[in-house]
Protein backbone atom coordinates (compact mmCIF):
# COMPACT_ATOMS: atom_id res chain seq x y z
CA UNK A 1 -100.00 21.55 33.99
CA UNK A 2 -103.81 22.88 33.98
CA UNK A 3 -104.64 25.92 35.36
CA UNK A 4 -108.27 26.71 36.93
CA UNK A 5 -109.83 29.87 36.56
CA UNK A 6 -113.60 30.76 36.52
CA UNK A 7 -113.32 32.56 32.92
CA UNK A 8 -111.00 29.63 31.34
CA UNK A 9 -111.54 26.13 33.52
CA UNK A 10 -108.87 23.54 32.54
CA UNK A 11 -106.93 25.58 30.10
CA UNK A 12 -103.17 24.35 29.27
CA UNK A 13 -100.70 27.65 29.46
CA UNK A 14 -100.00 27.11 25.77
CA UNK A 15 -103.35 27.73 24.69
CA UNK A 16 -103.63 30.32 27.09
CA UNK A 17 -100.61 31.82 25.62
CA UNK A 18 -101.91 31.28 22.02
CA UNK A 19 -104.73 33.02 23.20
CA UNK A 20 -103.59 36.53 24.06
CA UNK A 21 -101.02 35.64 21.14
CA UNK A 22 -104.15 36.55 19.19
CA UNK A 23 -105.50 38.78 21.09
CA UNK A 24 -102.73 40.92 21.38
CA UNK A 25 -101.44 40.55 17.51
CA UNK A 26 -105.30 41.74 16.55
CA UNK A 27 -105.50 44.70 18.81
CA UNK A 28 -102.06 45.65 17.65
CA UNK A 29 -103.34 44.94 13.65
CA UNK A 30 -106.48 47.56 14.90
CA UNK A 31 -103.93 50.02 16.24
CA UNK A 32 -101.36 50.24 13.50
CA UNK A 33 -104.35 50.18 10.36
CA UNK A 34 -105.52 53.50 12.73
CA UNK A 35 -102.69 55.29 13.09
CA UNK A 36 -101.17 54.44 9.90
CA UNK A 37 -104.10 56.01 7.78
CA UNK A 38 -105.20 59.15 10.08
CA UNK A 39 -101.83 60.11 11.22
CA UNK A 40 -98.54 58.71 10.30
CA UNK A 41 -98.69 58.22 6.86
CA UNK A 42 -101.89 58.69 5.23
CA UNK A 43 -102.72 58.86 1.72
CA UNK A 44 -104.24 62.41 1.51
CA UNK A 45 -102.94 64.55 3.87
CA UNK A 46 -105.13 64.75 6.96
CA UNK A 47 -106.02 61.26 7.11
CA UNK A 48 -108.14 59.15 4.36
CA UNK A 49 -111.09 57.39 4.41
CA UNK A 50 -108.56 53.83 4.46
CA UNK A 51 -108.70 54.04 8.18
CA UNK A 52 -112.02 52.28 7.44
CA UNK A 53 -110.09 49.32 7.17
CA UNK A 54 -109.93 48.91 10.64
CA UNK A 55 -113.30 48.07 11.05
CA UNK A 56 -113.69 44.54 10.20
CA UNK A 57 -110.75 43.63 12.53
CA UNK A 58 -112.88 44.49 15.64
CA UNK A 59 -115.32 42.39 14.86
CA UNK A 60 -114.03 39.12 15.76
CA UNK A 61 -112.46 40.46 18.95
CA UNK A 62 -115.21 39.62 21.20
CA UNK A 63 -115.32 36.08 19.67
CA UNK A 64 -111.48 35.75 20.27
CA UNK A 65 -112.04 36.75 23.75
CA UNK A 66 -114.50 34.57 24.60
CA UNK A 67 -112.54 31.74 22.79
CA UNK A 68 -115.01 30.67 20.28
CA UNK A 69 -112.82 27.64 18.24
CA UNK A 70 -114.89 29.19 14.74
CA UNK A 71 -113.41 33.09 15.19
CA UNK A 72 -110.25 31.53 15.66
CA UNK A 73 -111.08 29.61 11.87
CA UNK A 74 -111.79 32.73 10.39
CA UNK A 75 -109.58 35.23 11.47
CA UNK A 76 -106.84 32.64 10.48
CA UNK A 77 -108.54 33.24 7.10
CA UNK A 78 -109.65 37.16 6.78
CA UNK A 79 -105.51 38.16 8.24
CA UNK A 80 -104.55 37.01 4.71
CA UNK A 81 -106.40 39.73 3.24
CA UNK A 82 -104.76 42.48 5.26
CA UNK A 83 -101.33 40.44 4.69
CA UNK A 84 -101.68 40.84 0.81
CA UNK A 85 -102.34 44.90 1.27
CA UNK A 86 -99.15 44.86 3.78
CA UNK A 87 -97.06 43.44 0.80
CA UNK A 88 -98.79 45.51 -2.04
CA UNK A 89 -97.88 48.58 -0.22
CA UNK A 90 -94.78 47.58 1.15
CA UNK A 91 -93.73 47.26 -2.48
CA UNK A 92 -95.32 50.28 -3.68
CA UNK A 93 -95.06 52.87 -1.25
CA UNK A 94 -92.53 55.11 -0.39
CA UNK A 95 -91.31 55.84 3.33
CA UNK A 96 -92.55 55.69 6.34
CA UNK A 97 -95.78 53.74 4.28
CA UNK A 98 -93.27 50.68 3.25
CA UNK A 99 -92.28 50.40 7.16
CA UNK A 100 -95.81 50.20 8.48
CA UNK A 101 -96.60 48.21 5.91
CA UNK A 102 -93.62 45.43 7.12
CA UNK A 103 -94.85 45.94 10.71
CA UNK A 104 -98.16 45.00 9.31
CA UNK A 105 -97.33 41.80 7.61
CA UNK A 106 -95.08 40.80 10.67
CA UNK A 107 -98.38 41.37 12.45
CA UNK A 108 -100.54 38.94 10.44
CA UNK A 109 -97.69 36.59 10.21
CA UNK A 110 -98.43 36.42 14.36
CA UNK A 111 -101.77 36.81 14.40
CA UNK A 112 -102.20 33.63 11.98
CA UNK A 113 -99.91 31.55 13.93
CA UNK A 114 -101.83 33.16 16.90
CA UNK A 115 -105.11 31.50 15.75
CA UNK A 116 -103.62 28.49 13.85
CA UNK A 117 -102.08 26.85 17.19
CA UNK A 118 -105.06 27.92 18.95
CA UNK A 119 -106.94 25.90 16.99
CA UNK A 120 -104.78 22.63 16.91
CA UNK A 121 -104.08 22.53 20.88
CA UNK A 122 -107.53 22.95 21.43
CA UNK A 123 -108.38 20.08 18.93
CA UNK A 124 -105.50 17.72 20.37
CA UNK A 125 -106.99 18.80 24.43
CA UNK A 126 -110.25 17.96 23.20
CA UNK A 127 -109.46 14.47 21.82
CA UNK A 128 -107.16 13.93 25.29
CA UNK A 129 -109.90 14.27 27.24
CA UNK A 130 -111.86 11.47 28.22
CA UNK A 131 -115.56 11.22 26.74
CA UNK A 132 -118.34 10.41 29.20
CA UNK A 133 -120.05 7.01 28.44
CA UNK A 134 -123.44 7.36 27.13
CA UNK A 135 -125.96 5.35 29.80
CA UNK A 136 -127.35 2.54 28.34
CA UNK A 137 -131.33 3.69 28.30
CA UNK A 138 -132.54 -0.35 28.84
């Protein structure tokens, strides 16, 4: 079943769903990388400079939310980096750090399943869909 809106014409509910899947997962990735380094367990007391991290995350938000297919690519690609901090520190640190740092693997987990079914409903609508014949110019 398609739904019609004016922001998202002829968009199936499952990439819809993948959509704010993303969405959601990223803003949540923002959120946690904030709080985790300026308030609930920072590296120097008071908050560090690591909160910094948090920065490159917003910058594909607009792109997700305007569902550009080649955000969707690389975010699926940039999570991993944040993944392999999650499971450095959730080796390394002691508690609360290795519990954020779970809750921020689980998070990329999402967010790259987010963006990696995003990707391959949108390519299997797009090949669906019936292509307009080309007029014959003669």
């Amino acid at each position: 079943m398609q739904t019609e809106s004016p922001l998202l014409p002829n968009v199936s509910p499952d990439v819809a769903a993948t959509r704010w899947l993303a969405v959601g997962s990223l803003l949540g990735l923002i959120a946690l990388s904030l709080a985790w380094e300026l308030w609930l367990a920072p590296l120097r007391p008071g908050g560090s400079w690591l909160a910094l991290k948090a920065l490159p995350l917003a910058l594909p938000l607009a792109g997700l939310l305007k569902r550009r297919m080649y955000t969707y690519r690389w975010v699926s690609l940039l999570v991993w980096l944040y993944f392999t901090e999650g499971v450095v520190r959730a080796w390394s640190d002691p508690a609360p750090g290795n519990w954020l740092a779970g809750a921020e693997i689980a998070l990329c987990l999402l967010l790259f399943t987010a963006c990696a079914l995003h990707v391959r409903l949108r390519q299997r609508a797009a090949k669906a869909r019936p292509s307009t014949p080309v007029a014959d110019p003669t």
